[in-house]
C-alpha atoms as a PDB file:
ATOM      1  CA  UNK A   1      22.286 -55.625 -92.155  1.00  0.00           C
ATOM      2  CA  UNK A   2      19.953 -52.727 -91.997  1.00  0.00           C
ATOM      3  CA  UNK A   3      20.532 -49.167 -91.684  1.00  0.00           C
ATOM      4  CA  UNK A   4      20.681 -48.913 -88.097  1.00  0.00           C
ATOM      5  CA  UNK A   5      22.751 -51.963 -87.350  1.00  0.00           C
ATOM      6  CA  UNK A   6      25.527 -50.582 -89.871  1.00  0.00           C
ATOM      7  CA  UNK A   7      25.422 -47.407 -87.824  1.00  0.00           C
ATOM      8  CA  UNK A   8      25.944 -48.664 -84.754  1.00  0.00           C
ATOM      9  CA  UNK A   9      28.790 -50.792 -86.138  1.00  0.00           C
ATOM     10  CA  UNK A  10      30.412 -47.816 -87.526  1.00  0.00           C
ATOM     11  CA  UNK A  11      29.737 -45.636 -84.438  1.00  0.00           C
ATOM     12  CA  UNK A  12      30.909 -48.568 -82.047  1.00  0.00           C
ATOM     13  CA  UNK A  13      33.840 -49.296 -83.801  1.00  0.00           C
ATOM     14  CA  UNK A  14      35.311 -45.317 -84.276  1.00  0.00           C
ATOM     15  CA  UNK A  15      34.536 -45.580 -80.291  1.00  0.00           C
ATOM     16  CA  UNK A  16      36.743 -48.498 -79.871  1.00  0.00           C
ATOM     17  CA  UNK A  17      39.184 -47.230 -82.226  1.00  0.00           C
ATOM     18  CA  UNK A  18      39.371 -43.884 -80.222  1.00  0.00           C
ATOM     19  CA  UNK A  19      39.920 -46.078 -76.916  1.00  0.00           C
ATOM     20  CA  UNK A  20      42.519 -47.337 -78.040  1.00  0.00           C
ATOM     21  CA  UNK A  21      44.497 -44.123 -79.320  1.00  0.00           C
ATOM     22  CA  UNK A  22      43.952 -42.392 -75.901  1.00  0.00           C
ATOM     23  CA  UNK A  23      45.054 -46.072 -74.162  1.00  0.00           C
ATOM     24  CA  UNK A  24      48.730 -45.679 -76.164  1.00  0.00           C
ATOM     25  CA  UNK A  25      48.645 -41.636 -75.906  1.00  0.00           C
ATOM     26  CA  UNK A  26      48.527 -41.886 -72.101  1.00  0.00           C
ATOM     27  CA  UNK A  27      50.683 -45.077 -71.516  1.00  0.00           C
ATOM     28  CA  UNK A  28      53.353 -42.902 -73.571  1.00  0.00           C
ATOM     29  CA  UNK A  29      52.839 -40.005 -71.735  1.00  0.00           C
ATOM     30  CA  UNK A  30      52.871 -41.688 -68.049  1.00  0.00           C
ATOM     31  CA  UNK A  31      56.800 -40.569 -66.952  1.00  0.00           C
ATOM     32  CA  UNK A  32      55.846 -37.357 -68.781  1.00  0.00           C
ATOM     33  CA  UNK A  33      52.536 -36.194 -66.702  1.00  0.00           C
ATOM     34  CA  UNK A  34      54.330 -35.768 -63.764  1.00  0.00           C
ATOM     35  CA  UNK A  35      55.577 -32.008 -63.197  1.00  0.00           C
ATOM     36  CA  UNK A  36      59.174 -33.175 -61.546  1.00  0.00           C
ATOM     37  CA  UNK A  37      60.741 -35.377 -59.902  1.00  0.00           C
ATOM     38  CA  UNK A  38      62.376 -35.051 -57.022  1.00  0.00           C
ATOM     39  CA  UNK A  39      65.830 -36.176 -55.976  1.00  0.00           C
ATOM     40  CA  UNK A  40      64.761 -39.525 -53.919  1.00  0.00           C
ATOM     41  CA  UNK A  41      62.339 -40.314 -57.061  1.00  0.00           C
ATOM     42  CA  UNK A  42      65.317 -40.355 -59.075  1.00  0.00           C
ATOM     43  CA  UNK A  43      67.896 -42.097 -57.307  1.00  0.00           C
ATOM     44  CA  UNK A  44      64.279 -45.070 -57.204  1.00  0.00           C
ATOM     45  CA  UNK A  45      63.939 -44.501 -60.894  1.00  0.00           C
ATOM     46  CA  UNK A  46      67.129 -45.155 -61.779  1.00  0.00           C
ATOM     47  CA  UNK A  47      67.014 -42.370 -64.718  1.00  0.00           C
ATOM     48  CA  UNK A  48      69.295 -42.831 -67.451  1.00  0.00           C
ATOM     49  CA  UNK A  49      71.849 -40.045 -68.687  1.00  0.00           C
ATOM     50  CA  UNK A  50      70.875 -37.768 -71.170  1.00  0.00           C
ATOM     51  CA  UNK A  51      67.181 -38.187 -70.428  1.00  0.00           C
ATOM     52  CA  UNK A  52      65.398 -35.004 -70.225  1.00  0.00           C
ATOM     53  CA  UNK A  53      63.467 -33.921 -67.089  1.00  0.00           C
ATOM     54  CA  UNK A  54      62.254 -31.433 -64.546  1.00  0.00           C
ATOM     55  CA  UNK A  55      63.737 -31.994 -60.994  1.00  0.00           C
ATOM     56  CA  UNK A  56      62.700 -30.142 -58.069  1.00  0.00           C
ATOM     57  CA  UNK A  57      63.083 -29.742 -54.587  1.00  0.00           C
ATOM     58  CA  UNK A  58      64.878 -27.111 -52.371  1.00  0.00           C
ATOM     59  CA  UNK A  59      68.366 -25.607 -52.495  1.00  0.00           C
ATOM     60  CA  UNK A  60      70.511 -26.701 -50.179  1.00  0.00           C
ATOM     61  CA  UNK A  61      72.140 -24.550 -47.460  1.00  0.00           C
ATOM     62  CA  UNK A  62      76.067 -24.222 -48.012  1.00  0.00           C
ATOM     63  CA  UNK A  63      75.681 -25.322 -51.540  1.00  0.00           C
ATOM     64  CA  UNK A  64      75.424 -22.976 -53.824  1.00  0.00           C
ATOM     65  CA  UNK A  65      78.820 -21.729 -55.640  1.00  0.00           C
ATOM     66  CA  UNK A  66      79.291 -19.044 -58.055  1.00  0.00           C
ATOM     67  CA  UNK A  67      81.814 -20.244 -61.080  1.00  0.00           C
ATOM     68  CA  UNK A  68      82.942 -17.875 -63.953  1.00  0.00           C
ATOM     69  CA  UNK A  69      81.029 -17.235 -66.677  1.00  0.00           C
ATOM     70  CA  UNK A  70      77.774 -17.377 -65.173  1.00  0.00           C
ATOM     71  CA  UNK A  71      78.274 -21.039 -63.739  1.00  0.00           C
ATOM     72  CA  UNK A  72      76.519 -22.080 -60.518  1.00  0.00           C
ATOM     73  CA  UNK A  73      76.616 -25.367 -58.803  1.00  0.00           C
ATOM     74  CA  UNK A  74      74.399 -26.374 -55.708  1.00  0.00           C
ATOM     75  CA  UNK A  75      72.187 -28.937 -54.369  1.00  0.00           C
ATOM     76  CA  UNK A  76      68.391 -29.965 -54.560  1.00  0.00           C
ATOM     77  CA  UNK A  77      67.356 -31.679 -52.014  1.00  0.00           C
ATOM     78  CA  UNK A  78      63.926 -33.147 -50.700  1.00  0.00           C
ATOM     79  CA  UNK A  79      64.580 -34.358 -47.238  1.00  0.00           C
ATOM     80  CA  UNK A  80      65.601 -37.560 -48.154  1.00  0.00           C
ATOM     81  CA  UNK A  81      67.897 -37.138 -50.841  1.00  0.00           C
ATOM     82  CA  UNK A  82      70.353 -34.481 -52.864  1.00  0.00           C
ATOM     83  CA  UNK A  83      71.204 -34.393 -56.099  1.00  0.00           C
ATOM     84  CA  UNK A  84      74.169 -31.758 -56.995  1.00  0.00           C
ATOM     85  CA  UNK A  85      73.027 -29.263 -60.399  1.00  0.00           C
ATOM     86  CA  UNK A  86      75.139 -27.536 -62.657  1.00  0.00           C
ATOM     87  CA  UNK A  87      73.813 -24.466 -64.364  1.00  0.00           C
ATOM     88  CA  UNK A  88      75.002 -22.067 -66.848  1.00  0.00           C
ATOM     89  CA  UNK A  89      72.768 -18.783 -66.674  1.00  0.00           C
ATOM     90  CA  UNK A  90      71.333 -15.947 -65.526  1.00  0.00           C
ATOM     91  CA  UNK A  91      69.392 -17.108 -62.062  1.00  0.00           C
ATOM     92  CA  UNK A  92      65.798 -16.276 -61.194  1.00  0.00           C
ATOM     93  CA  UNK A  93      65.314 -13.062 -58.735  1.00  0.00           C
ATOM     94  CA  UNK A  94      63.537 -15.469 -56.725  1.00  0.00           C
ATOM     95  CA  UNK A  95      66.561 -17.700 -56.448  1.00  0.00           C
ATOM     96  CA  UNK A  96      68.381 -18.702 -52.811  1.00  0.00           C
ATOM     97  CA  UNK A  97      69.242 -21.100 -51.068  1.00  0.00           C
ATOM     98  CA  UNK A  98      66.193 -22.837 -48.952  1.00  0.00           C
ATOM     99  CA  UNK A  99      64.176 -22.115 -51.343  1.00  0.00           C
ATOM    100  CA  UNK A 100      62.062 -24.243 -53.678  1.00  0.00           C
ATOM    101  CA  UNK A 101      62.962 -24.425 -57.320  1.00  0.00           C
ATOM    102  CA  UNK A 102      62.308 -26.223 -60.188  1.00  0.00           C
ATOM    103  CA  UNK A 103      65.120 -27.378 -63.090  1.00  0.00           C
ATOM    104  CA  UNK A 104      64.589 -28.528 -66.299  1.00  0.00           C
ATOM    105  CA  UNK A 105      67.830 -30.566 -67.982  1.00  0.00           C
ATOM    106  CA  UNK A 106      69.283 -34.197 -67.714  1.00  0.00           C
ATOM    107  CA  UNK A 107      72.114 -36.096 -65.350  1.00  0.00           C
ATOM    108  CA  UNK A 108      75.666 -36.286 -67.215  1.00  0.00           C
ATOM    109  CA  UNK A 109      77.418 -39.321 -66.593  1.00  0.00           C
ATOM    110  CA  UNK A 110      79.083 -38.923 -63.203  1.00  0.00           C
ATOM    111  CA  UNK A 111      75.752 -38.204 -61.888  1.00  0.00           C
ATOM    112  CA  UNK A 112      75.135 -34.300 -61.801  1.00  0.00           C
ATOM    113  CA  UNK A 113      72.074 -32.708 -63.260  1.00  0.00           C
ATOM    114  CA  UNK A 114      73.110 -30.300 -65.570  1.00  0.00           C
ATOM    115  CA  UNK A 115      70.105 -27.649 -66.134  1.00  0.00           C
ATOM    116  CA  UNK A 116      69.385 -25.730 -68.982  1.00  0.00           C
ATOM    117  CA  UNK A 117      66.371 -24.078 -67.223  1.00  0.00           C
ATOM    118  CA  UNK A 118      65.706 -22.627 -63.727  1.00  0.00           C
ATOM    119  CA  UNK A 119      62.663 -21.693 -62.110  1.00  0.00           C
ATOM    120  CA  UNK A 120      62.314 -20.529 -58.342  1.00  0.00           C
ATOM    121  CA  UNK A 121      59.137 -21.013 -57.012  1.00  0.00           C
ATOM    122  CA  UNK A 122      57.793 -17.363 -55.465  1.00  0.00           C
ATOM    123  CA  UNK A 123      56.454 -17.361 -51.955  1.00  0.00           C
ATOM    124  CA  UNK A 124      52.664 -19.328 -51.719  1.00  0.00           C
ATOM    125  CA  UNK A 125      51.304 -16.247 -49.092  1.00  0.00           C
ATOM    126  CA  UNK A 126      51.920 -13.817 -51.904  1.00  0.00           C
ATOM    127  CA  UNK A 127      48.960 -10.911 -51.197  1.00  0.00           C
ATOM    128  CA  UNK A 128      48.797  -8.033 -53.425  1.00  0.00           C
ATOM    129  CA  UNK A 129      48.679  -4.820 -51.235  1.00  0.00           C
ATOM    130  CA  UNK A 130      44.903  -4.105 -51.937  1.00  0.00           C
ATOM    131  CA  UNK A 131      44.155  -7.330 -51.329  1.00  0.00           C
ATOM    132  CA  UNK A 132      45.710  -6.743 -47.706  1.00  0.00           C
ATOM    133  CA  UNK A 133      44.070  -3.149 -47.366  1.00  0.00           C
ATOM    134  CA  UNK A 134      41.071  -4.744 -48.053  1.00  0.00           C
ATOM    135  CA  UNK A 135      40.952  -7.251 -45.251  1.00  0.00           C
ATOM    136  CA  UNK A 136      42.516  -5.000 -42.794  1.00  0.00           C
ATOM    137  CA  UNK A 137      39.536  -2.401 -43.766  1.00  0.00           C
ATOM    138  CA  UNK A 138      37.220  -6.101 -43.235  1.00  0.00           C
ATOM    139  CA  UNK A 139      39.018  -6.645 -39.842  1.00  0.00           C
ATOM    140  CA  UNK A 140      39.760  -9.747 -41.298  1.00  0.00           C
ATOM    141  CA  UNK A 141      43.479  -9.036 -41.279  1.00  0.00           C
ATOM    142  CA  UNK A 142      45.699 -11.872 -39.632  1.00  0.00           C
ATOM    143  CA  UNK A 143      49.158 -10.935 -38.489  1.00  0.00           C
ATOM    144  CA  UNK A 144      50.854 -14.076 -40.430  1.00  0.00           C
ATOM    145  CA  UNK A 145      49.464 -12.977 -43.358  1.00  0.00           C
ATOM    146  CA  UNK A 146      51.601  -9.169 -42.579  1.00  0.00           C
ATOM    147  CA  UNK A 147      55.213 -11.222 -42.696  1.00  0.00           C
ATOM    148  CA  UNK A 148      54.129 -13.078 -45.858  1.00  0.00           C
ATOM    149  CA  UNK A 149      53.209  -9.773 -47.858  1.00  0.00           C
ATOM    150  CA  UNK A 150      56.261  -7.771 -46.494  1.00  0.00           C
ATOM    151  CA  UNK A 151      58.334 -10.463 -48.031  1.00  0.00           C
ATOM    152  CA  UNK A 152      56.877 -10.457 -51.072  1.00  0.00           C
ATOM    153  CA  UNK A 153      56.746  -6.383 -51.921  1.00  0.00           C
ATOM    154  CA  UNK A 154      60.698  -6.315 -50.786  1.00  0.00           C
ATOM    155  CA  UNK A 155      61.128  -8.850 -53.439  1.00  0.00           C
ATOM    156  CA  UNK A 156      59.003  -6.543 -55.715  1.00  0.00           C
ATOM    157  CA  UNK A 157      60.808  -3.841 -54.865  1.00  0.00           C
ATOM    158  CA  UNK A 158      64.482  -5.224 -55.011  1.00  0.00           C
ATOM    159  CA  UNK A 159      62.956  -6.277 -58.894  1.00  0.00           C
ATOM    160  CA  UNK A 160      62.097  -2.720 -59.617  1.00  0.00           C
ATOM    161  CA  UNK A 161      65.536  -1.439 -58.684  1.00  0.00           C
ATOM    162  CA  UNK A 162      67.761  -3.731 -60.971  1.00  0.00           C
ATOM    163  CA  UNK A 163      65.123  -3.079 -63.503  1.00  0.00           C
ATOM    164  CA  UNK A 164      65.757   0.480 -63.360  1.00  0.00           C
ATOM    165  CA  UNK A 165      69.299  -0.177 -62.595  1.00  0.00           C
ATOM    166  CA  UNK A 166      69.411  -2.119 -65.924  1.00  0.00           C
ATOM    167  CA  UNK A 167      67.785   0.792 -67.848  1.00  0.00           C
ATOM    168  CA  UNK A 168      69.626   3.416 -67.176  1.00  0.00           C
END
């Protein structure tokens, strides 16, 4: 074998080699690429308690209930399907019901997923305020765009206060 066959070899073989790593890596990772599963995907998945995962979907009107000790209890739903939550915690600013959230945790064994993580997802039409002064200046300024931006600085604003509140 000559020089440049035994390179090739080599270099051919670490390529093959390398294939197949990424082949396992990503057949491992499959469930795990996703960034949550929602309530229907669950109930199709058949997920076993104690496995860890993120669910997401909206919280349910009429569901939500305060316990002691910082426990909460509601529903995330996607249309389809609801799966009740159970969460011991401080929740997100950001947090209601209707809106959409995120929850990292596992089911129990009677079915509920108890979180150990939640994250509200924040408005999508968030616009800082020079972003809007700038289109209005444009005349590029749409009205929907006005309700969208209100929302978000009285959520700013609410922020501010309990982080003042919490200073003083």
């Amino acid at each position: 074998m000559t020089r440049k066959q035994r390179r090739l070899t080599i270099i051919g073989g670490s390529l093959a080699v390398l294939a197949v790593a990424a082949a396992l890596v990503l057949n491992a990772m499959s469930d795990s690429i996703v960034f949550f599963s929602t309530p229907k995907m669950v109930a199709e998945r058949h997920i076993q308690p104690g496995k860890r995962f993120r669910l997401g979907g909206l919280v349910q009107p009429g569901s939500l209930v305060h316990g002691d000790n910082l426990k909460v209890t509601f529903e995330v739903g996607d249309g389809s399907a609801a799966l009740p939550v159970s969460y011991q915690g401080i929740l997100p600013d950001l947090f209601r019901e209707g809106q959409g959230i995120v929850a990292e945790g596992a089911l129990d064994a009677s079915g509920v997923f108890k979180a150990d993580t939640v994250l509200a997802k924040h408005d999508e039409n968030y616009m800082p305020k020079d972003v809007a002064d700038a289109l209005k200046k444009q005349g590029l300024w749409k009205e929907e765009y006005g309700a969208a931006s209100k929302r978000s600085n009285a959520s700013a604003a609410t922020a501010a206060q309990r982080e003042q509140g919490a200073a003083r």
